[in-house]
C-alpha atoms as a PDB file:
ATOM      1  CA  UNK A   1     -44.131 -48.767 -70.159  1.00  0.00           C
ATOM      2  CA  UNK A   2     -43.904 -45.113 -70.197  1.00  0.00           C
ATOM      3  CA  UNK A   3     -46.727 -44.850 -66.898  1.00  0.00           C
ATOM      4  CA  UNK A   4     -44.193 -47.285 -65.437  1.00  0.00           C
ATOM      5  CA  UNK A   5     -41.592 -44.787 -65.971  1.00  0.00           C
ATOM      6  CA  UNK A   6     -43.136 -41.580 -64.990  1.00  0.00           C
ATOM      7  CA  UNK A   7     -44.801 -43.466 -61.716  1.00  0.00           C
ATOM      8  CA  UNK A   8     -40.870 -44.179 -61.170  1.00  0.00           C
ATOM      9  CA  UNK A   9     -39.765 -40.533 -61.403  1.00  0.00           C
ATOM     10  CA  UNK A  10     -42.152 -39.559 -59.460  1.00  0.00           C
ATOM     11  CA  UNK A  11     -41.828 -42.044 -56.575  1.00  0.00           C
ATOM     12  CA  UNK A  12     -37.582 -40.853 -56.972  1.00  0.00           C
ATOM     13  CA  UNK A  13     -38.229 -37.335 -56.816  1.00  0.00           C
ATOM     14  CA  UNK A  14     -40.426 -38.214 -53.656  1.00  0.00           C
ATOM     15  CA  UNK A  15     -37.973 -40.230 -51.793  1.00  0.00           C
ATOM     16  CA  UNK A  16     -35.260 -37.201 -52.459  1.00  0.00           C
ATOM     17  CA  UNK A  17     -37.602 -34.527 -51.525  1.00  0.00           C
ATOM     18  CA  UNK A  18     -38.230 -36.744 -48.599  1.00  0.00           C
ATOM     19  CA  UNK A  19     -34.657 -37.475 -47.145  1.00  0.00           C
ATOM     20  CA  UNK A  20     -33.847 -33.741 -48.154  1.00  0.00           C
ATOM     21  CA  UNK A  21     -36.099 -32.589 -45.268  1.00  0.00           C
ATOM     22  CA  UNK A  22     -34.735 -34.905 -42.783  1.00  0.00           C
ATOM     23  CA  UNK A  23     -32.177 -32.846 -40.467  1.00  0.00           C
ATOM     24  CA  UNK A  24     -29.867 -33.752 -37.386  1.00  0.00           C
ATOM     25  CA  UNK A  25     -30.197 -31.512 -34.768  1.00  0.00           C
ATOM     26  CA  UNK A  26     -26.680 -31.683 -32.213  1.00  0.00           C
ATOM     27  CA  UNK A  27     -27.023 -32.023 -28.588  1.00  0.00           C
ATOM     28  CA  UNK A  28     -25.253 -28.526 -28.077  1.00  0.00           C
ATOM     29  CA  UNK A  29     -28.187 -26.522 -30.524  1.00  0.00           C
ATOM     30  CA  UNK A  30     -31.803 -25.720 -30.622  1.00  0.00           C
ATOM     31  CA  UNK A  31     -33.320 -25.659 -34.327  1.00  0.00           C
ATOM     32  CA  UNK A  32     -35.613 -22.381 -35.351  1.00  0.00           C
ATOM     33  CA  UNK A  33     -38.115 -23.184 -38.170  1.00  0.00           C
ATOM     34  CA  UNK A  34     -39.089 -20.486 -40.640  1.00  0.00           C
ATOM     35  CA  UNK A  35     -42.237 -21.659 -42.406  1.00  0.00           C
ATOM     36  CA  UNK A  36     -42.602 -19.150 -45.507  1.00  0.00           C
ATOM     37  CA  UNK A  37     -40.396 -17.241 -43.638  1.00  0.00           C
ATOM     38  CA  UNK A  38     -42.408 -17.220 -40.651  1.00  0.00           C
ATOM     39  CA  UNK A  39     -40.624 -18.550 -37.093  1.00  0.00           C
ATOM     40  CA  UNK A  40     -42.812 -21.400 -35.257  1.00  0.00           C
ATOM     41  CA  UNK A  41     -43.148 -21.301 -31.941  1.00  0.00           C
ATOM     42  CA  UNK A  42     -42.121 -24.882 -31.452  1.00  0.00           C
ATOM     43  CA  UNK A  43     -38.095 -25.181 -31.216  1.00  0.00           C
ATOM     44  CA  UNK A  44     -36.420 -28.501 -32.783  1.00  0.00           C
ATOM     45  CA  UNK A  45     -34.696 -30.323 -30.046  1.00  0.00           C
ATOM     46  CA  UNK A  46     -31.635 -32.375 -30.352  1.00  0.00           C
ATOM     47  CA  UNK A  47     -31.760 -35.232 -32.469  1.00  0.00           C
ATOM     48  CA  UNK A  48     -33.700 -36.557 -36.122  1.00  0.00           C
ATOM     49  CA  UNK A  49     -36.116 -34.059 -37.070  1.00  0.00           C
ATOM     50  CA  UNK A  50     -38.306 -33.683 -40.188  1.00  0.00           C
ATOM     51  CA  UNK A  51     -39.080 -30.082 -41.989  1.00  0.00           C
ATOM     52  CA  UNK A  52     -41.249 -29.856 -44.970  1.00  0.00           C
ATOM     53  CA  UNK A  53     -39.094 -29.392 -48.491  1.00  0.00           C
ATOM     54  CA  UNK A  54     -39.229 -25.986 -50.102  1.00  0.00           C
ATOM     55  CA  UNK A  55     -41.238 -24.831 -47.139  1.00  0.00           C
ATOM     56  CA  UNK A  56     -39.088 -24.841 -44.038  1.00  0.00           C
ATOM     57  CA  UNK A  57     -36.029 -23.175 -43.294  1.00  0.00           C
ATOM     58  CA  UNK A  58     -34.358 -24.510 -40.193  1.00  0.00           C
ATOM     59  CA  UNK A  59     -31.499 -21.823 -38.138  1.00  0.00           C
ATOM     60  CA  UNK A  60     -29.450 -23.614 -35.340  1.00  0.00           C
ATOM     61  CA  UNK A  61     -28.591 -21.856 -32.436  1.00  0.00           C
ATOM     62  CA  UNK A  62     -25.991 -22.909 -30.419  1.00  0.00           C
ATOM     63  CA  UNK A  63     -27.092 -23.000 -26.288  1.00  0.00           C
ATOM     64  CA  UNK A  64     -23.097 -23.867 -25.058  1.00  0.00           C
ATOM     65  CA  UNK A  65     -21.950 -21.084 -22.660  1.00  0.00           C
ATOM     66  CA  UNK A  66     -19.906 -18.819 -24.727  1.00  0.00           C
ATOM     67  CA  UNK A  67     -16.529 -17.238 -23.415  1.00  0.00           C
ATOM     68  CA  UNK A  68     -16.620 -13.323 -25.091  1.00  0.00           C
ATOM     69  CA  UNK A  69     -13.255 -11.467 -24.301  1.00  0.00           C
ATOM     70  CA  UNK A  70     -14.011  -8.019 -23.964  1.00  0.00           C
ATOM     71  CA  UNK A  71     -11.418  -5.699 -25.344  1.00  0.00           C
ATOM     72  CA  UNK A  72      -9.150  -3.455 -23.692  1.00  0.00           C
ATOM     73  CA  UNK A  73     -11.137  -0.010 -22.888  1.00  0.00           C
ATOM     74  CA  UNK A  74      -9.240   3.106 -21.938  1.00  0.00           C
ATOM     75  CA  UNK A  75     -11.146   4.988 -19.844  1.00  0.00           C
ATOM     76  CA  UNK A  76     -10.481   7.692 -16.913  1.00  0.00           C
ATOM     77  CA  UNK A  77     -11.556   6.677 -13.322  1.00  0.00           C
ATOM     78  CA  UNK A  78     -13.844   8.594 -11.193  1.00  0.00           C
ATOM     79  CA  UNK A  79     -10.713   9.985  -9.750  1.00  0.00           C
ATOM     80  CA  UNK A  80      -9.102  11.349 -12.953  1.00  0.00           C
ATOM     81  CA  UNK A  81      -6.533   8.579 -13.556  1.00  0.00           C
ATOM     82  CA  UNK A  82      -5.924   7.345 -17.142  1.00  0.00           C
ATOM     83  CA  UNK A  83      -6.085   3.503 -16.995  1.00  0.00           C
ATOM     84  CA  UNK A  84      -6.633   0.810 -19.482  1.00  0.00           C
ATOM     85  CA  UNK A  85      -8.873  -2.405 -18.616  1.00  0.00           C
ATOM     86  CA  UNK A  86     -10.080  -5.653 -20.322  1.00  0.00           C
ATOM     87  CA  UNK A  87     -12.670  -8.119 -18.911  1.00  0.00           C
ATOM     88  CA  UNK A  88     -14.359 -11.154 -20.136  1.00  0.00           C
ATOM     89  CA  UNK A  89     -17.959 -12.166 -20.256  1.00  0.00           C
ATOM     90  CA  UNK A  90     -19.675 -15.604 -20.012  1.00  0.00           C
ATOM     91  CA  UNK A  91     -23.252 -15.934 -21.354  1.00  0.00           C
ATOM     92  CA  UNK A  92     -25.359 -18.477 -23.220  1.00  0.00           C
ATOM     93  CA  UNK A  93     -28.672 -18.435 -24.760  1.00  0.00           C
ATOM     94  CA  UNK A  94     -31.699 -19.564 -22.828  1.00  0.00           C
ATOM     95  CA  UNK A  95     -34.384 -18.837 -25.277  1.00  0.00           C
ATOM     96  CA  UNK A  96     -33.545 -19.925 -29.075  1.00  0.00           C
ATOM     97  CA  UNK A  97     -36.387 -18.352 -30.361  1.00  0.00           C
ATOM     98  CA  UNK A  98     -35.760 -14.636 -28.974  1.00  0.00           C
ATOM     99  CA  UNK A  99     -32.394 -15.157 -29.958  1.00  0.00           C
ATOM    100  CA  UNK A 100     -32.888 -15.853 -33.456  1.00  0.00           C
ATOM    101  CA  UNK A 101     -35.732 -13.405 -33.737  1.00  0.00           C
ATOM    102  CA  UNK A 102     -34.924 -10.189 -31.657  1.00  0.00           C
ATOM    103  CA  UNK A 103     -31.666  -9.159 -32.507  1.00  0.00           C
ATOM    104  CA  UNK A 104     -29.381  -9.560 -36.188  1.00  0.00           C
ATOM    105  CA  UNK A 105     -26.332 -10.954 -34.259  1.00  0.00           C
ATOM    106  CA  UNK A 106     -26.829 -11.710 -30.546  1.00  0.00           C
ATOM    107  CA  UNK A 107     -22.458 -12.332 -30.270  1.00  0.00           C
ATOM    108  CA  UNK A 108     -21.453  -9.090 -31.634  1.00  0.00           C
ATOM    109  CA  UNK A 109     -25.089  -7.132 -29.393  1.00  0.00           C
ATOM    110  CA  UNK A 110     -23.815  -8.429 -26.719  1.00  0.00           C
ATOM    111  CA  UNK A 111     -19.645  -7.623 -27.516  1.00  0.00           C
ATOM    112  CA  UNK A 112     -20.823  -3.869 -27.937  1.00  0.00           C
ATOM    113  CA  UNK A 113     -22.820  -3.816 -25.044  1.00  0.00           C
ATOM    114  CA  UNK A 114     -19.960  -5.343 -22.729  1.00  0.00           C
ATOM    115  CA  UNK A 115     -17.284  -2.346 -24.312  1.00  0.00           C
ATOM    116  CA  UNK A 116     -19.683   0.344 -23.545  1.00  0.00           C
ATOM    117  CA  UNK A 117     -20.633  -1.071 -20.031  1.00  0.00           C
ATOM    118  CA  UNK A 118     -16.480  -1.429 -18.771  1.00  0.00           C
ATOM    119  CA  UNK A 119     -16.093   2.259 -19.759  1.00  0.00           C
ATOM    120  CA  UNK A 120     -19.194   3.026 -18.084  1.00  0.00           C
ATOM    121  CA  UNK A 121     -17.696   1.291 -15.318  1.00  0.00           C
ATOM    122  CA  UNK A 122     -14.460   3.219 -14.890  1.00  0.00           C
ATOM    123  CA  UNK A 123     -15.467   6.098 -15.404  1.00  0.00           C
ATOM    124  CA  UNK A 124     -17.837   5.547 -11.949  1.00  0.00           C
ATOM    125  CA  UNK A 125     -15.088   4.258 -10.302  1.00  0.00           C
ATOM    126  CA  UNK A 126     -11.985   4.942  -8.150  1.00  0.00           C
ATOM    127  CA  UNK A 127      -8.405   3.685  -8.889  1.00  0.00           C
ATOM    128  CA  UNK A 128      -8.391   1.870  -6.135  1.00  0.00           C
ATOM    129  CA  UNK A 129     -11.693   0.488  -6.305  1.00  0.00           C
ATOM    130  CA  UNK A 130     -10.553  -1.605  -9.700  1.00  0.00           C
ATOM    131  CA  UNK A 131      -7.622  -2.421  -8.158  1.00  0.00           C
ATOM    132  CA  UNK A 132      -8.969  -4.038  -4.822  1.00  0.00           C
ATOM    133  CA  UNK A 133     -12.797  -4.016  -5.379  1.00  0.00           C
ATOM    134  CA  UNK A 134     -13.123  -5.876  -8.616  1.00  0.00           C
ATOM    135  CA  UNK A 135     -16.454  -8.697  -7.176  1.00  0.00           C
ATOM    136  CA  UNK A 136     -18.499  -5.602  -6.555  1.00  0.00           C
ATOM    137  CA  UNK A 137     -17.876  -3.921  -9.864  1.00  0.00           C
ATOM    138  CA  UNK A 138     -17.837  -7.693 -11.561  1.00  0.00           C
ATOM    139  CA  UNK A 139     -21.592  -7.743 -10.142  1.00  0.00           C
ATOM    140  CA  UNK A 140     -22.259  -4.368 -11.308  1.00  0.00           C
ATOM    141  CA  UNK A 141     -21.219  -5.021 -14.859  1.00  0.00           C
ATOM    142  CA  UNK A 142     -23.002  -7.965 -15.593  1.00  0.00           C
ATOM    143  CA  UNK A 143     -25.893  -6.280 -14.089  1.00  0.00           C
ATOM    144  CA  UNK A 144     -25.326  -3.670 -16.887  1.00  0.00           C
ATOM    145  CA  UNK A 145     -25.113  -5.878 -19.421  1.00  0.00           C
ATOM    146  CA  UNK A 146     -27.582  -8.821 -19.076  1.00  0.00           C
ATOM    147  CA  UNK A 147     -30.449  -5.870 -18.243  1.00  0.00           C
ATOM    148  CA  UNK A 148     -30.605  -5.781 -22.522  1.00  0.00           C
ATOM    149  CA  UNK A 149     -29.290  -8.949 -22.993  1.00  0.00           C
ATOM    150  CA  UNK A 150     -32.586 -10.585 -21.143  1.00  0.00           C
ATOM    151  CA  UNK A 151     -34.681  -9.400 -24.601  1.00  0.00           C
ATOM    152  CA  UNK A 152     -32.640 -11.027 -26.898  1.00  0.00           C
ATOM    153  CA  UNK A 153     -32.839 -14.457 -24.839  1.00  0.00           C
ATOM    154  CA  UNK A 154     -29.438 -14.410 -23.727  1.00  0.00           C
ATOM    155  CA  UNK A 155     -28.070 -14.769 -20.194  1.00  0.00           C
ATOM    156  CA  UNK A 156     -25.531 -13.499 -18.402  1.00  0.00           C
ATOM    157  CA  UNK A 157     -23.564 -15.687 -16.328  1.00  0.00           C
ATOM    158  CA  UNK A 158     -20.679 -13.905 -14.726  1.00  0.00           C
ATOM    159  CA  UNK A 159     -18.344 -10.886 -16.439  1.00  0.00           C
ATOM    160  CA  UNK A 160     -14.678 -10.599 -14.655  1.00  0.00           C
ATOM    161  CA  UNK A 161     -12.682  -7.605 -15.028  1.00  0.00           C
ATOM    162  CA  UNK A 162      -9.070  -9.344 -16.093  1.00  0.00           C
ATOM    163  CA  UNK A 163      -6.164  -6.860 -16.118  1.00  0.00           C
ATOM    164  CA  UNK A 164      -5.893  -2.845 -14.930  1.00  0.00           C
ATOM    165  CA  UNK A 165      -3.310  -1.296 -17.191  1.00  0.00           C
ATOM    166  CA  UNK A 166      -1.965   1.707 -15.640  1.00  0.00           C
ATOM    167  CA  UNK A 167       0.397   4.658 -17.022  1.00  0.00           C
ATOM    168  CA  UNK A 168       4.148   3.940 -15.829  1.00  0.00           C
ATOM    169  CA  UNK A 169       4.637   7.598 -13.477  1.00  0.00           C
ATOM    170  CA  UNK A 170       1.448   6.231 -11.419  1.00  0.00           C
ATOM    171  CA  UNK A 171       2.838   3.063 -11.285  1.00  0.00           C
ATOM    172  CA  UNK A 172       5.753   4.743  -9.611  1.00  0.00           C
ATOM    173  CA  UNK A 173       3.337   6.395  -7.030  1.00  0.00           C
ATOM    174  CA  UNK A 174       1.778   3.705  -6.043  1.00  0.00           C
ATOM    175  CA  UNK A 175       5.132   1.999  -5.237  1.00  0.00           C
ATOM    176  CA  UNK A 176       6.129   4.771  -3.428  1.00  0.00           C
ATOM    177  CA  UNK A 177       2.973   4.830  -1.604  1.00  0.00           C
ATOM    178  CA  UNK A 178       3.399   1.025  -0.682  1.00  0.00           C
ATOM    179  CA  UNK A 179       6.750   1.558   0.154  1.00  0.00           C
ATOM    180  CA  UNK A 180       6.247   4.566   2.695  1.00  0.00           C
ATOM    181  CA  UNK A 181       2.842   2.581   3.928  1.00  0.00           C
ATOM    182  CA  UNK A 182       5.084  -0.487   4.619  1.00  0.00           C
ATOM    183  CA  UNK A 183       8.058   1.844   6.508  1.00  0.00           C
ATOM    184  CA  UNK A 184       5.080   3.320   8.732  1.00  0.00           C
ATOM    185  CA  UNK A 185       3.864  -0.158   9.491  1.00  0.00           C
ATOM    186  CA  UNK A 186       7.640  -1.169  11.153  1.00  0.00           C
ATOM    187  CA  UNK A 187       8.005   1.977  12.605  1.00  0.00           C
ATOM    188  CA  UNK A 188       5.247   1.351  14.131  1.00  0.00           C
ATOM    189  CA  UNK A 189       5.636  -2.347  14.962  1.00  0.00           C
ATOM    190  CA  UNK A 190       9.150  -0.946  16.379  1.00  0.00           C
ATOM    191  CA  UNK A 191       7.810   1.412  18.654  1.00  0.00           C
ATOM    192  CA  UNK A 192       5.486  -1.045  19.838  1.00  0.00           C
ATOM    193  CA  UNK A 193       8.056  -3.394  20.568  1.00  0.00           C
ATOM    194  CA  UNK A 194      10.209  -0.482  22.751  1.00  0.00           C
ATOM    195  CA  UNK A 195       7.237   0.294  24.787  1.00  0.00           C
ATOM    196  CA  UNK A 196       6.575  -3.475  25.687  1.00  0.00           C
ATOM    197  CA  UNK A 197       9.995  -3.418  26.254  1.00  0.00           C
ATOM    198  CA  UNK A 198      10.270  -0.619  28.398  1.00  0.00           C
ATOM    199  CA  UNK A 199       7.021  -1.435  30.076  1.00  0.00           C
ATOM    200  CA  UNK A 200       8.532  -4.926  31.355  1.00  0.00           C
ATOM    201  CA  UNK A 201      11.790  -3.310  32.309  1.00  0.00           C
ATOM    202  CA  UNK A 202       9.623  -0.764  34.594  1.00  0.00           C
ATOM    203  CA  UNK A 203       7.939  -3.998  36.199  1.00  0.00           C
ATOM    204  CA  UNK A 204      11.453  -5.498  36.582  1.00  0.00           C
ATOM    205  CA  UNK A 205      13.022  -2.436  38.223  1.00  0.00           C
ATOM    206  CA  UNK A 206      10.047  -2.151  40.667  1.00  0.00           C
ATOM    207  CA  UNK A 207      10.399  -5.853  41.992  1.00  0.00           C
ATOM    208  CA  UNK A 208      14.522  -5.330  42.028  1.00  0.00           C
ATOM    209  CA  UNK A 209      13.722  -2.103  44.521  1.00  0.00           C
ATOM    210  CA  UNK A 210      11.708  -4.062  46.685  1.00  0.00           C
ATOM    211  CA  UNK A 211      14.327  -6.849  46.754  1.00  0.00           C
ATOM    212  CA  UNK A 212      18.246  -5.393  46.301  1.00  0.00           C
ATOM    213  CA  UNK A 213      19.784  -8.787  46.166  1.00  0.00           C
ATOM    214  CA  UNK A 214      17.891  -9.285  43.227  1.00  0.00           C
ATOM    215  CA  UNK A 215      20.124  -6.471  41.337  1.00  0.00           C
ATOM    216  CA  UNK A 216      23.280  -8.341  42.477  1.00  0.00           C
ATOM    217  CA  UNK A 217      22.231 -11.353  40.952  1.00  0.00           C
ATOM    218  CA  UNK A 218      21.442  -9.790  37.389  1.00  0.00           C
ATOM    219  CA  UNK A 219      25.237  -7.912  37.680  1.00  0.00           C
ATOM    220  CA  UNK A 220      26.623 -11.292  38.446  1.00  0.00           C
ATOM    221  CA  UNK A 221      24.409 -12.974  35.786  1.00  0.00           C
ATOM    222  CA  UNK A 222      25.852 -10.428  33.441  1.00  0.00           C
ATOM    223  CA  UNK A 223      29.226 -10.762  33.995  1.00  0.00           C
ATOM    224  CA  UNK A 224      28.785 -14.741  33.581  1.00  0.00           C
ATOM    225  CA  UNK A 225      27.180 -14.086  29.750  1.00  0.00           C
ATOM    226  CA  UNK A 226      30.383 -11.367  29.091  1.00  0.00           C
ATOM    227  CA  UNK A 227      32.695 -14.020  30.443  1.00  0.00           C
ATOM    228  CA  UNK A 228      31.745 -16.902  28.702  1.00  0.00           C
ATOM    229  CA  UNK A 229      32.499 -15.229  25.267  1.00  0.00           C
ATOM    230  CA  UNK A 230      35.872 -14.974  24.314  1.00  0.00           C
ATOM    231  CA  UNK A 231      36.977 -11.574  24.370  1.00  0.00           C
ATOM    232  CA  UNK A 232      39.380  -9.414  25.704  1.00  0.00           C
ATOM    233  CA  UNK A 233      37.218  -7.169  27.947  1.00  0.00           C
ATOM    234  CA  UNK A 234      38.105  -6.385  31.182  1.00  0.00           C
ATOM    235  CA  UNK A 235      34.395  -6.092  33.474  1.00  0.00           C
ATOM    236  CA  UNK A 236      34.867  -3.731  36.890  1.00  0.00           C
ATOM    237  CA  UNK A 237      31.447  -4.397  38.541  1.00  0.00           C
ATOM    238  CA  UNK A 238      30.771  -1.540  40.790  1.00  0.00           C
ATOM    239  CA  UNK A 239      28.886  -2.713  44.077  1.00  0.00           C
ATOM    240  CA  UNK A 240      25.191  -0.319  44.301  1.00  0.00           C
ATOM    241  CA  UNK A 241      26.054   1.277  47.702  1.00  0.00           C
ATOM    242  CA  UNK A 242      28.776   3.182  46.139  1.00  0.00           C
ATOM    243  CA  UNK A 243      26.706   4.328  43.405  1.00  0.00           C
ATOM    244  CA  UNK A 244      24.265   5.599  45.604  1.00  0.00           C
ATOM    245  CA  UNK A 245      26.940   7.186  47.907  1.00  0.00           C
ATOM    246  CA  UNK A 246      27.940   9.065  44.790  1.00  0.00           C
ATOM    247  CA  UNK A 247      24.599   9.864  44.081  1.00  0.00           C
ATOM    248  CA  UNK A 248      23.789  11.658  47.883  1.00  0.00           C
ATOM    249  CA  UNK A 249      26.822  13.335  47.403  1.00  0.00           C
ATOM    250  CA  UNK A 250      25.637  14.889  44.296  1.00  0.00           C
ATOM    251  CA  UNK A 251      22.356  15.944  46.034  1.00  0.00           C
ATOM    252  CA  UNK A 252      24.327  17.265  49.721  1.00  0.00           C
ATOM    253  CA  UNK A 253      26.858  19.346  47.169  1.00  0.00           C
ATOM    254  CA  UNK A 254      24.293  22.011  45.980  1.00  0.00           C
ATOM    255  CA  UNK A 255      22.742  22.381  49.430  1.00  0.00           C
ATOM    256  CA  UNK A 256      26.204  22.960  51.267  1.00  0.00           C
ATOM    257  CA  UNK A 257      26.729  25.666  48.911  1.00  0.00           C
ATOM    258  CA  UNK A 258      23.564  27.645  49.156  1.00  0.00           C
ATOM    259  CA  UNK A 259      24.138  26.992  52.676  1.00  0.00           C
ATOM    260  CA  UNK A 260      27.193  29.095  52.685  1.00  0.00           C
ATOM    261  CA  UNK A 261      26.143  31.802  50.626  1.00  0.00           C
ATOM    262  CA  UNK A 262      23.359  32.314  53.118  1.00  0.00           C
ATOM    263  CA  UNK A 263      25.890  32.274  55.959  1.00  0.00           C
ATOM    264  CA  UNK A 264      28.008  35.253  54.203  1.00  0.00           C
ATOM    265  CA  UNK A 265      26.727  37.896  52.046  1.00  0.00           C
ATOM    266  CA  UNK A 266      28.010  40.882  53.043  1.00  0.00           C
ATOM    267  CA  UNK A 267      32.050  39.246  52.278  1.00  0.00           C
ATOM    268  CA  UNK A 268      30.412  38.202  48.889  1.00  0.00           C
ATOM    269  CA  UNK A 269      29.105  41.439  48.248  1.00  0.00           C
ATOM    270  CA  UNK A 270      32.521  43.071  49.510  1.00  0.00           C
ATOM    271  CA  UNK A 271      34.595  40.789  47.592  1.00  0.00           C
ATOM    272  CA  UNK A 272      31.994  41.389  44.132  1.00  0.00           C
ATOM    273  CA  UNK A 273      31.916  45.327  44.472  1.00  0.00           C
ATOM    274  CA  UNK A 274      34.406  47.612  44.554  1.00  0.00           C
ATOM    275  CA  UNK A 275      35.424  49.969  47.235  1.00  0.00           C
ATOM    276  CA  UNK A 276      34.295  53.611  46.601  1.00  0.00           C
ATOM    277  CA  UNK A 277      36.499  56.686  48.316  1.00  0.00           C
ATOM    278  CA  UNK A 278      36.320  60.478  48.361  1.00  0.00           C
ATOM    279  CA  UNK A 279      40.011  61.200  48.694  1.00  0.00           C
ATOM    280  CA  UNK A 280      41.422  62.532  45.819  1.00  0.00           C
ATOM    281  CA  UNK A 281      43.901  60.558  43.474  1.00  0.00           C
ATOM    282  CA  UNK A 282      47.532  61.804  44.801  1.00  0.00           C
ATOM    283  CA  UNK A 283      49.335  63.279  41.998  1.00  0.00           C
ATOM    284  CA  UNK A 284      52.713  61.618  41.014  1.00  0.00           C
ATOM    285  CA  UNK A 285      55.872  62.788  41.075  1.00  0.00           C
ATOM    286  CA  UNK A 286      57.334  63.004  37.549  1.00  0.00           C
ATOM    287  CA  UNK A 287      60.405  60.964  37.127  1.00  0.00           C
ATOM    288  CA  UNK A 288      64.243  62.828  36.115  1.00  0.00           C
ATOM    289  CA  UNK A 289      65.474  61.394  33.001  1.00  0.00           C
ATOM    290  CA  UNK A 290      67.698  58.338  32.967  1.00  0.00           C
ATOM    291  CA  UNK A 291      70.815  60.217  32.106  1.00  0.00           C
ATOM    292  CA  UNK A 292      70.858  62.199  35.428  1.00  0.00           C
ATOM    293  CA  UNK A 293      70.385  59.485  37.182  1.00  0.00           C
ATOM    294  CA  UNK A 294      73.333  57.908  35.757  1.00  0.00           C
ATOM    295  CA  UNK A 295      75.231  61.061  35.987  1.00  0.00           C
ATOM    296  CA  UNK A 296      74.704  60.933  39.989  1.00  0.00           C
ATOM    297  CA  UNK A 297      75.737  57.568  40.331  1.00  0.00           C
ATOM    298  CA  UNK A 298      79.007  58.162  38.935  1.00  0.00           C
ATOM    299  CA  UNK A 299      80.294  60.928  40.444  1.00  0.00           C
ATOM    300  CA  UNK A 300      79.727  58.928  44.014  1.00  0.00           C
ATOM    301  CA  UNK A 301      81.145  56.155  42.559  1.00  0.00           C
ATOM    302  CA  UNK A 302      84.276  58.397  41.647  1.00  0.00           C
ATOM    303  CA  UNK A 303      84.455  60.412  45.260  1.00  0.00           C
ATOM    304  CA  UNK A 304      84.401  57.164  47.428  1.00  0.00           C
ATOM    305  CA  UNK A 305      87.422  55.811  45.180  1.00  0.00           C
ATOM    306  CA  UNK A 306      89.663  58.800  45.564  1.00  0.00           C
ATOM    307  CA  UNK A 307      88.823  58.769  49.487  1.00  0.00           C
ATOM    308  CA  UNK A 308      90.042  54.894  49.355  1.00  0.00           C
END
């Protein structure tokens, strides 16, 4: 009866050695044996698999693409400008065994390799380059970063630079800069617009000379649009041909006058220059005083009264 129970022990302790080697491996994971501590090359796939008790060692490595946020790196750009980025990386593991083998911690190898790589980044960079030519430096940093990540069995998918931080007095540049970009731009558009504008009118006045009772028509055209509003102005349309009789007067004015200082120079230069003589100035008489004069007058005065 003991051999009985002994033969039953022994079949027990089988059976749980037994179902303590069965493992499940998930659909998302790759299983890494260690036999006596050394890796086999064969990797476990998903589903019921069988290791040896007290001899194998399974590790499970998961083959999901992983989403790394890289932190924020302050960095100065090629240009000297202080600026603060982030990014994010997506990888995932193509080869379980290099994975599990070739580096302690593939997550945080490839984390420190992504930090270094961004500030690598900006500091080959322009300001304006992160700001407006992020695919080409997106390409250039997962280039950087999946050139050591290919020995640990990990691959790179894609790494996206997120966010540009910059300092709040360049910020205020850069707005100015948009905003003096922007009033260039309409000046320009405006400018554009006058010389189309003044281009059609030239066409317009050239087919009015050829035709004048096509410039009557626009003055009475005009005075129908001021009309039809309802205002108080008074329009005095003034017919061409006396416009143009004012204007040949304007041209036959200067030409009658430098006709007639042609015709008379030597009055001009009479009537500009003094006359010169020779004869001495005649010396005046000095005057009596006023009291003799007064004196005179009335002692006439009093002769011609006693005569009377």
């Amino acid at each position: 009866m003991s051999t009985n129970i002994v033969l039953g022990l022994i079949v027990m302790i089988t059976v749980l050695l037994a179902v303590s080697g069965i493992r499940v491996v998930n659909q998302v994971e790759r299983g890494v044996v260690f036999r006596f501590g050394r890796a086999q090359r064969e990797v476990r796939q998903p589903g019921l698999t069988f290791l040896i008790p007290v001899v194998d060692r399974m590790r499970k490595v998961n083959v999901q693409i992983v989403t790394m946020p890289v932190p924020t790196q302050e960095g100065i750009t090629r240009d000297n400008v202080s600026v603060q980025v982030d990014a994010v990386a997506y990888f995932r593991v193509e080869e379980p065994l290099r994975a599990a083998i070739a580096v302690q911690n593939y997550l945080f190898a490839i984390e420190q390799v992504a930090q270094t790589s961004l500030r690598s980044i900006i500091g080959k960079s322009d300001l304006d380059d992160l700001l407006s030519n992020r695919e080409e430096l997106n390409k250039g940093l997962a280039l950087m970063i999946d050139s050591p990540a290919l020995g640990w069995g990990v691959h790179i998918d894609r790494v996206e630079i997120k966010d540009v931080h910059l300092p709040n007095p360049m910020q205020r540049s850069i707005a100015r800069q948009a905003e003096a970009e922007r009033e260039r731009r309409a000046r320009v558009i405006t400018a554009d617009g006058e010389f189309q504008a003044a281009r059609k009118l030239a066409d317009a006045s050239a087919i009015m000379t050829e035709s004048p009772g096509a410039l009557q028509l626009r003055l009475l055209q005009t005075v129908v649009e001021v009309a039809a509003e309802k205002t108080s102005t008074l329009v005095m349309p003034l017919p061409v041909e006396l416009l143009r009789f004012f204007e040949r007067s304007a041209r036959n004015a200067p030409a009658g006058e430098a006709a007639e200082q042609a015709a008379s120079p030597s009055e001009r230069q009479s009537e500009v220059q003094p006359a010169v003589t020779d004869s001495a100035t005649p010396e005046l008489a000095p005057s009596r005083p006023s009291f003799e004069r007064s004196a005179t007058e009335s002692a006439a005065e009093g002769g011609a009264s006693r005569t009377t």
